[in-house]
PDB file of N, CA and C in Angstrom:
ATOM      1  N   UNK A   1     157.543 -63.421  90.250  1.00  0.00           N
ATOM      2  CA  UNK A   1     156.455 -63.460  89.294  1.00  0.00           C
ATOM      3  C   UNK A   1     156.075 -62.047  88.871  1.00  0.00           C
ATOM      4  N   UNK A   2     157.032 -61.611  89.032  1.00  0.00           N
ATOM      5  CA  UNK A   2     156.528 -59.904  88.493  1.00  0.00           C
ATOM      6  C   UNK A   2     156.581 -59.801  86.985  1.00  0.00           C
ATOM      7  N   UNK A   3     155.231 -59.010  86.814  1.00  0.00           N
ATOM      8  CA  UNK A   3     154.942 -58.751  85.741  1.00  0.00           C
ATOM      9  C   UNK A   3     153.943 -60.149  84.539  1.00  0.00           C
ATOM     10  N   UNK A   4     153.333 -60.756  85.600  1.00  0.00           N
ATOM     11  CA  UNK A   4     152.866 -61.952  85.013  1.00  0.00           C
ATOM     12  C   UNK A   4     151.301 -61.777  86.040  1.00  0.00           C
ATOM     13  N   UNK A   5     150.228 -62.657  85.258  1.00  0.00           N
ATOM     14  CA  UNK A   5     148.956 -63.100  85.903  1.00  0.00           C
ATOM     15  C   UNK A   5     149.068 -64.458  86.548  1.00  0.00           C
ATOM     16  N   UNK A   6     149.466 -64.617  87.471  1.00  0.00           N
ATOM     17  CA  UNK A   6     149.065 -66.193  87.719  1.00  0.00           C
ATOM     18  C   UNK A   6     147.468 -66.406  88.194  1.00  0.00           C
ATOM     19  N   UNK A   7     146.625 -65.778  88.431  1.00  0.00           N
ATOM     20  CA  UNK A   7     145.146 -65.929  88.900  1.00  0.00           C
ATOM     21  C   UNK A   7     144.747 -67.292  88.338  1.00  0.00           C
ATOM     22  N   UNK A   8     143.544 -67.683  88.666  1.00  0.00           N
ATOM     23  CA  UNK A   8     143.080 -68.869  88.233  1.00  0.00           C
ATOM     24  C   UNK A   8     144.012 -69.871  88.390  1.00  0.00           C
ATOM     25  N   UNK A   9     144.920 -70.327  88.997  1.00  0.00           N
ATOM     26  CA  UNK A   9     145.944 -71.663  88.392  1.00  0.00           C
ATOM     27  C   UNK A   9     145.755 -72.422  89.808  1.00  0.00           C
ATOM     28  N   UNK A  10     145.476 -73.611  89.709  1.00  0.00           N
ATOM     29  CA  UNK A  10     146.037 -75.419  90.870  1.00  0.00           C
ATOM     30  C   UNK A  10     145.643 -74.682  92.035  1.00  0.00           C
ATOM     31  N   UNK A  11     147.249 -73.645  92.060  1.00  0.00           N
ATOM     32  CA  UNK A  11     148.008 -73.364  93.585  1.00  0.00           C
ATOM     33  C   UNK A  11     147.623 -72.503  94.163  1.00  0.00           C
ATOM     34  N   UNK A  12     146.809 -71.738  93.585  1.00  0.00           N
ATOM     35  CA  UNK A  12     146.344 -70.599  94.138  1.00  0.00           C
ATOM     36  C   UNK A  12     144.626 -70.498  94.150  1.00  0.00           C
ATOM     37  N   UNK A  13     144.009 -71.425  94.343  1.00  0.00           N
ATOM     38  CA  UNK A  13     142.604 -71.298  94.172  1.00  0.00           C
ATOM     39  C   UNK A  13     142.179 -71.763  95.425  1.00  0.00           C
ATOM     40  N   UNK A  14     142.737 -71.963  96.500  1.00  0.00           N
ATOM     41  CA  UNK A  14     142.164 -72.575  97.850  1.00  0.00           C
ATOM     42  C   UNK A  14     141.905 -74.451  97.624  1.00  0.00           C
ATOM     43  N   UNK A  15     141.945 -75.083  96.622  1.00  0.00           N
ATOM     44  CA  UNK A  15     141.443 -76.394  96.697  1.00  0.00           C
ATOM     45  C   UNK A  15     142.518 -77.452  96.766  1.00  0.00           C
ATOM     46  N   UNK A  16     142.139 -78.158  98.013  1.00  0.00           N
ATOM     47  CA  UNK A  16     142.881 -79.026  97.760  1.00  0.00           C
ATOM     48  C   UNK A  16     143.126 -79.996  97.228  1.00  0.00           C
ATOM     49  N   UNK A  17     144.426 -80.557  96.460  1.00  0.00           N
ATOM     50  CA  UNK A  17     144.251 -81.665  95.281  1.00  0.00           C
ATOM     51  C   UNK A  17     144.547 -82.814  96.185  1.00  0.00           C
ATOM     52  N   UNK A  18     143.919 -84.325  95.466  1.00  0.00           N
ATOM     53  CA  UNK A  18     144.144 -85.502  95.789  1.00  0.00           C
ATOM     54  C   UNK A  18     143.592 -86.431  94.877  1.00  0.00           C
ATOM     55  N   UNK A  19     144.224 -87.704  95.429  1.00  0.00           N
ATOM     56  CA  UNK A  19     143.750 -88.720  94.054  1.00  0.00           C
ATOM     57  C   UNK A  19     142.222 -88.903  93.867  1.00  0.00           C
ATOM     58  N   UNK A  20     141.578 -88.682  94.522  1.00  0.00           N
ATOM     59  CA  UNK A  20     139.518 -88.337  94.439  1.00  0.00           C
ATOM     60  C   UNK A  20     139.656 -87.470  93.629  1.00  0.00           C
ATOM     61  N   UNK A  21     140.227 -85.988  93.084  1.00  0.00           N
ATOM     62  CA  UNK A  21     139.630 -85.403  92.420  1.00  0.00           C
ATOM     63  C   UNK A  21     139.527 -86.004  91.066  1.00  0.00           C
ATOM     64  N   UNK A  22     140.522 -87.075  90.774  1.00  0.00           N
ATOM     65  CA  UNK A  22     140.774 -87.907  89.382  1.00  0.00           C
ATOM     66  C   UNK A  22     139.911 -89.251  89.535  1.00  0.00           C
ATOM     67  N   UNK A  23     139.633 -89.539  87.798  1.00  0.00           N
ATOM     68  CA  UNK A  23     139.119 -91.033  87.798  1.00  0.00           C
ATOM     69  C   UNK A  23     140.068 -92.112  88.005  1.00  0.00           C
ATOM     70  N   UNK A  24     141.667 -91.743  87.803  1.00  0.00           N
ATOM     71  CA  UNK A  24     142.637 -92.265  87.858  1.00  0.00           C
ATOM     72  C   UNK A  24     143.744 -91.809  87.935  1.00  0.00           C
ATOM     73  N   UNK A  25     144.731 -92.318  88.958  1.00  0.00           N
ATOM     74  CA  UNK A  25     146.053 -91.764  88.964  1.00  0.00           C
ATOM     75  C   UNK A  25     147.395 -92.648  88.378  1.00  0.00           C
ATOM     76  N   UNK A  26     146.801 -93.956  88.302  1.00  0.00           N
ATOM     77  CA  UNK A  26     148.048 -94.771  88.172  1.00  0.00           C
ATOM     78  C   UNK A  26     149.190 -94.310  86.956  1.00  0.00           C
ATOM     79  N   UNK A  27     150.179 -95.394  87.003  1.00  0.00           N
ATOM     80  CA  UNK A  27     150.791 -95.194  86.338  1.00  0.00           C
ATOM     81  C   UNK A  27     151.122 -96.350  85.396  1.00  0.00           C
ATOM     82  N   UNK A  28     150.165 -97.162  85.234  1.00  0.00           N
ATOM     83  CA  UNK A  28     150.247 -98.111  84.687  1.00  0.00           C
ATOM     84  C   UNK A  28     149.000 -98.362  83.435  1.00  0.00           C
ATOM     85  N   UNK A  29     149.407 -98.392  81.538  1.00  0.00           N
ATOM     86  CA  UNK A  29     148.053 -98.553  81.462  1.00  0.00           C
ATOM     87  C   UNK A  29     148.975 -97.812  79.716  1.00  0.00           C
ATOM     88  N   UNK A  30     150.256 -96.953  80.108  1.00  0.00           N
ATOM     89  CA  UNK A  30     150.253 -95.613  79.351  1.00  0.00           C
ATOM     90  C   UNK A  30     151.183 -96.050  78.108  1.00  0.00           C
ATOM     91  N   UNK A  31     151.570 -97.585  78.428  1.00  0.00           N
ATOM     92  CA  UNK A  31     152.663 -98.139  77.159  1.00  0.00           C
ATOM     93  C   UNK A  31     151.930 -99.709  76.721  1.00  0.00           C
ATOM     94  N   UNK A  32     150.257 -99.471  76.646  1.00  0.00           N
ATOM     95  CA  UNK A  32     149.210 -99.993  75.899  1.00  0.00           C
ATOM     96  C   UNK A  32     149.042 -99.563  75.023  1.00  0.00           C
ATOM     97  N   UNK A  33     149.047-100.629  73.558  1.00  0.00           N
ATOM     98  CA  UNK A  33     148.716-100.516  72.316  1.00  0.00           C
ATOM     99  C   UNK A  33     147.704 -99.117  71.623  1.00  0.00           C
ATOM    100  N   UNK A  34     147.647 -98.817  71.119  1.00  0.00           N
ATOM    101  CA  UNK A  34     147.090 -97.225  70.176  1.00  0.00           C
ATOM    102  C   UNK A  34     145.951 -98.544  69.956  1.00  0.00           C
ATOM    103  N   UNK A  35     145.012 -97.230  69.469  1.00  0.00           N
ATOM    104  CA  UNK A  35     143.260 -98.154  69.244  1.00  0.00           C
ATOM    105  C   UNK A  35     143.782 -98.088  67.988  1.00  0.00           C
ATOM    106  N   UNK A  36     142.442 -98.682  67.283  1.00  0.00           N
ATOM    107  CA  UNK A  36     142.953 -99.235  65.694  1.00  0.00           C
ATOM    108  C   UNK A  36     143.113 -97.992  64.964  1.00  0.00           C
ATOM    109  N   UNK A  37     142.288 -96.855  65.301  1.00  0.00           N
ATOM    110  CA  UNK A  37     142.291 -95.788  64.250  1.00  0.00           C
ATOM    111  C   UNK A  37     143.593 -94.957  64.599  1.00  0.00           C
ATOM    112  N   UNK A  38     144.534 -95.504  65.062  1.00  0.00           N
ATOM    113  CA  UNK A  38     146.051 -95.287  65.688  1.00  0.00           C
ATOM    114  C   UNK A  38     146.019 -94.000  66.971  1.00  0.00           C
ATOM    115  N   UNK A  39     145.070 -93.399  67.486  1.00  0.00           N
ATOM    116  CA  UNK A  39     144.639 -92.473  68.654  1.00  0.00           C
ATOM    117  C   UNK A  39     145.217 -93.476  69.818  1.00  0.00           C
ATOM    118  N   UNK A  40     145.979 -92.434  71.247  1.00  0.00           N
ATOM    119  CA  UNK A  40     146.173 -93.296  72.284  1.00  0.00           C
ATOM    120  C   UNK A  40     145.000 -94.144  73.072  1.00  0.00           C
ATOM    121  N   UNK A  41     145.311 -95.214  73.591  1.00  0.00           N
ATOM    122  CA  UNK A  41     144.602 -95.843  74.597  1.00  0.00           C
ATOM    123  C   UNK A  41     143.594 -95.095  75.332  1.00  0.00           C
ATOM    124  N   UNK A  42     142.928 -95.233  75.473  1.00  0.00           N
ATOM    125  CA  UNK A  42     141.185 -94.701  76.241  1.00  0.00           C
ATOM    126  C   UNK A  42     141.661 -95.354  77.648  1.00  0.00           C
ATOM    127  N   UNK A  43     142.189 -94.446  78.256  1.00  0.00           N
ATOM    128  CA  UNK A  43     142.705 -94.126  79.646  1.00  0.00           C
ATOM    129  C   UNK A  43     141.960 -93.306  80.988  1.00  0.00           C
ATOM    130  N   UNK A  44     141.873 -93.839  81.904  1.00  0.00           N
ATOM    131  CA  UNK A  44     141.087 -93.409  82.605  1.00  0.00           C
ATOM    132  C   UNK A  44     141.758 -92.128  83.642  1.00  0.00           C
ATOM    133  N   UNK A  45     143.263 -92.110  83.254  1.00  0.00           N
ATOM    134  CA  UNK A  45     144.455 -91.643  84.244  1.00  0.00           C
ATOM    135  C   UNK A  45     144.030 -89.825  84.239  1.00  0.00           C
ATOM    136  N   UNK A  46     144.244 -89.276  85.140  1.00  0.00           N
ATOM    137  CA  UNK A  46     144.156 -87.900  85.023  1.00  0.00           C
ATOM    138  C   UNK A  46     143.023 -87.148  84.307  1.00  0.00           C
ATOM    139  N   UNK A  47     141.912 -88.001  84.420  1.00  0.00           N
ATOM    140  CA  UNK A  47     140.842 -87.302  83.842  1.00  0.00           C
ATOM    141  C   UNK A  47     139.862 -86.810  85.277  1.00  0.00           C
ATOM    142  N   UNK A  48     139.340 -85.733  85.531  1.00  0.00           N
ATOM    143  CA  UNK A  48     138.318 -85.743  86.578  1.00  0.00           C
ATOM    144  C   UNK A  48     137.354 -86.303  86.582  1.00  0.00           C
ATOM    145  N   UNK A  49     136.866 -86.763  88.041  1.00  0.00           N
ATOM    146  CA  UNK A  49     136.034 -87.052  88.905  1.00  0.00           C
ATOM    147  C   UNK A  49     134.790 -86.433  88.347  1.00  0.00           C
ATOM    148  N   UNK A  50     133.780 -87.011  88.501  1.00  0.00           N
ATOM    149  CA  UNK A  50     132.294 -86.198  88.223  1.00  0.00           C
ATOM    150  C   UNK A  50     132.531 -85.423  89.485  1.00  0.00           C
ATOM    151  N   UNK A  51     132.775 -85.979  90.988  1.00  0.00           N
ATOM    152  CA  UNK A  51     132.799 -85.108  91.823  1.00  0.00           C
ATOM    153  C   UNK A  51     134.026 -84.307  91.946  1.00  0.00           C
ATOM    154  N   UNK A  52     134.921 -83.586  90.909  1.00  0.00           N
ATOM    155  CA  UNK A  52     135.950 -82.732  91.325  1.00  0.00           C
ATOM    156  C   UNK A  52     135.832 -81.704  91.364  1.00  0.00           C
ATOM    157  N   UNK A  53     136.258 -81.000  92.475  1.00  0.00           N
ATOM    158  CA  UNK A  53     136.230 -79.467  92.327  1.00  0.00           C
ATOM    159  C   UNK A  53     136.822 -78.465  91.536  1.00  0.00           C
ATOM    160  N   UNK A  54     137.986 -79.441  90.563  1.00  0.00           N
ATOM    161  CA  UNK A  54     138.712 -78.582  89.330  1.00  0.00           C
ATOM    162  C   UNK A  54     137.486 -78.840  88.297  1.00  0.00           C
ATOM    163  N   UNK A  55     136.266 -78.821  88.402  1.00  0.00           N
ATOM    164  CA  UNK A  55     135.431 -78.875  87.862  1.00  0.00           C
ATOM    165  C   UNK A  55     135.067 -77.142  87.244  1.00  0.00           C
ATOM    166  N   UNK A  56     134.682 -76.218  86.079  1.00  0.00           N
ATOM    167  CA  UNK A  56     134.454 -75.294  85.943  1.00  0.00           C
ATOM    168  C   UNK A  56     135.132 -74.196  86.968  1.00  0.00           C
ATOM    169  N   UNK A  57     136.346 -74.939  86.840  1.00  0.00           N
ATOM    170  CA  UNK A  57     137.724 -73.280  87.863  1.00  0.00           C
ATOM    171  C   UNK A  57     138.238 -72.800  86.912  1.00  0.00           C
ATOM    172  N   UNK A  58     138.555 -72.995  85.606  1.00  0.00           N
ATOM    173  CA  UNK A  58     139.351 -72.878  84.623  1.00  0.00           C
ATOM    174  C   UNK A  58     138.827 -71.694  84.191  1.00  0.00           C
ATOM    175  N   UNK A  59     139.347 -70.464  83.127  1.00  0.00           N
ATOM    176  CA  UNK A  59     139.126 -69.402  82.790  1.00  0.00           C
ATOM    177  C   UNK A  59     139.354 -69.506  80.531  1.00  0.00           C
ATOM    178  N   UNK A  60     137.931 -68.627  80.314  1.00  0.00           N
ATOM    179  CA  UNK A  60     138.054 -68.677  78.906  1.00  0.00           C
ATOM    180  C   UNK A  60     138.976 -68.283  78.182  1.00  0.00           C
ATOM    181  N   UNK A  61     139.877 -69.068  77.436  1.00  0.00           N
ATOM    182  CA  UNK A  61     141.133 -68.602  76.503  1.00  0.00           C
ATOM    183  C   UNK A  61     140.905 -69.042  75.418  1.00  0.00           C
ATOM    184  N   UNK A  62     139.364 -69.111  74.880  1.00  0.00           N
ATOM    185  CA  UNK A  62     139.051 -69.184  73.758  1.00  0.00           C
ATOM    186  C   UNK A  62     138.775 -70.885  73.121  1.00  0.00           C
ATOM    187  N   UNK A  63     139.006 -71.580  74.002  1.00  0.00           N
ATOM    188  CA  UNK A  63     138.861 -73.107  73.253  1.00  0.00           C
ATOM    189  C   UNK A  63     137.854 -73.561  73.806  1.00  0.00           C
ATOM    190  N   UNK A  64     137.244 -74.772  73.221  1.00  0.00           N
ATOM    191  CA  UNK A  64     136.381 -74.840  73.611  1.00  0.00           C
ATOM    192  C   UNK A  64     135.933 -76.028  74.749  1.00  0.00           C
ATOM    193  N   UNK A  65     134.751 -76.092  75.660  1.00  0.00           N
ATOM    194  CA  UNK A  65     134.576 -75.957  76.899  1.00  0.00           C
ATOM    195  C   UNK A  65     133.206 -76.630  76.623  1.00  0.00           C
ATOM    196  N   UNK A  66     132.703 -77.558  78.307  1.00  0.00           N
ATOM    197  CA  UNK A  66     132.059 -77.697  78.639  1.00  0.00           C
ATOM    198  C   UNK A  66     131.391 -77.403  80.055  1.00  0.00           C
ATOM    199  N   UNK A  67     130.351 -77.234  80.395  1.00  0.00           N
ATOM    200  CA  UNK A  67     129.479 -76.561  81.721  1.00  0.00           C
ATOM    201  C   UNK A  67     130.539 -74.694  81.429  1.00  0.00           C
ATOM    202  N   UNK A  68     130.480 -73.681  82.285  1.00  0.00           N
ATOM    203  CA  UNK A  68     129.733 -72.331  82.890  1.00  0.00           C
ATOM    204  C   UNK A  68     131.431 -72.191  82.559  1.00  0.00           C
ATOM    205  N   UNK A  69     132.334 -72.783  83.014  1.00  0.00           N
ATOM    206  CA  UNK A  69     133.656 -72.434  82.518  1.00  0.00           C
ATOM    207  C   UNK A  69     134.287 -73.920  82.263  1.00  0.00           C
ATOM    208  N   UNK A  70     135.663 -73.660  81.956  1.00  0.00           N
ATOM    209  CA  UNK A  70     136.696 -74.638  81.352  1.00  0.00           C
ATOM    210  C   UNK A  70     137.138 -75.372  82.865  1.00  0.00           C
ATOM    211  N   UNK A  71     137.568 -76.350  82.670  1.00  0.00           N
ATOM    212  CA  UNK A  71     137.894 -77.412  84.047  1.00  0.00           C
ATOM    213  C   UNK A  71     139.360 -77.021  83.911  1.00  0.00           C
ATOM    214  N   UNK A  72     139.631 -77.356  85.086  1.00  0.00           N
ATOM    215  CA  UNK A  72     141.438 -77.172  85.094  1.00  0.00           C
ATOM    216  C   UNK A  72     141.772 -78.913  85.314  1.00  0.00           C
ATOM    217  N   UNK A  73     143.001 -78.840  84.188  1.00  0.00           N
ATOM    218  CA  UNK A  73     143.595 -80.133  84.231  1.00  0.00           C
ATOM    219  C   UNK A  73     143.950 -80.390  82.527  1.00  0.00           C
ATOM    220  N   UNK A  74     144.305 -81.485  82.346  1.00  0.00           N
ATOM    221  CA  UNK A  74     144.563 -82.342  81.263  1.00  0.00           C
ATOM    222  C   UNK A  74     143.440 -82.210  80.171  1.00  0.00           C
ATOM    223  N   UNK A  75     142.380 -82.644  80.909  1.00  0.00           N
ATOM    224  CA  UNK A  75     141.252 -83.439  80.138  1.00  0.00           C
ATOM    225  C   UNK A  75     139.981 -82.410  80.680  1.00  0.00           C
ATOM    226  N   UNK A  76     138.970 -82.146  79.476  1.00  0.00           N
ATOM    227  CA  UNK A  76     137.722 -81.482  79.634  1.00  0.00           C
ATOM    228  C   UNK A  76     136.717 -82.500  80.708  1.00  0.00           C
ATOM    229  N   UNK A  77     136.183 -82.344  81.382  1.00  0.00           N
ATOM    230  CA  UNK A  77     135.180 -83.766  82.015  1.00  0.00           C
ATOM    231  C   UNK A  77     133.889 -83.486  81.112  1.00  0.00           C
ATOM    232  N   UNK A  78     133.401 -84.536  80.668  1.00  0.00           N
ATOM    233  CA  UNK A  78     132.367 -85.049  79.882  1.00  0.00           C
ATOM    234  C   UNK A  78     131.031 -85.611  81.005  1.00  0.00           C
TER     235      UNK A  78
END
């Protein structure tokens, strides 16, 4: 990794991951019909936990964000 930042990322922040930190892990759900306005399925898979600790770990790269910093993962938590 020379010559690169990995800071901030999953593997290197002390936390450990598991299926609690998500509202959902399955894998079933993801070859359901598009909503009418043709956007994917309203999926519960890989989104965080109110209680996750990838909650505000994420670092500003300019997009936009909810709570003190950006969440790490897929999906912003709401």
């Amino acid at each position: 990794m020379s010559g690169t930042d990995a800071s901030c990322n999953s593997w290197n922040l002390g936390i450990t991951l598991s299926d609690a930190q998500f509202q959902g892990v399955s894998t079933s759900g993801w070859d359901a019909a598009r909503q009418a306005d043709g956007s994917l399925p309203a999926l519960p898979h890989l989104r965080l936990a109110a209680s996750s600790t990838l909650i505000n770990k994420g670092v500003n790269v300019g997009l936009p964000y909810l709570g003190s910093a950006p969440d790490l993962g897929a999906f912003e938590a709401s």
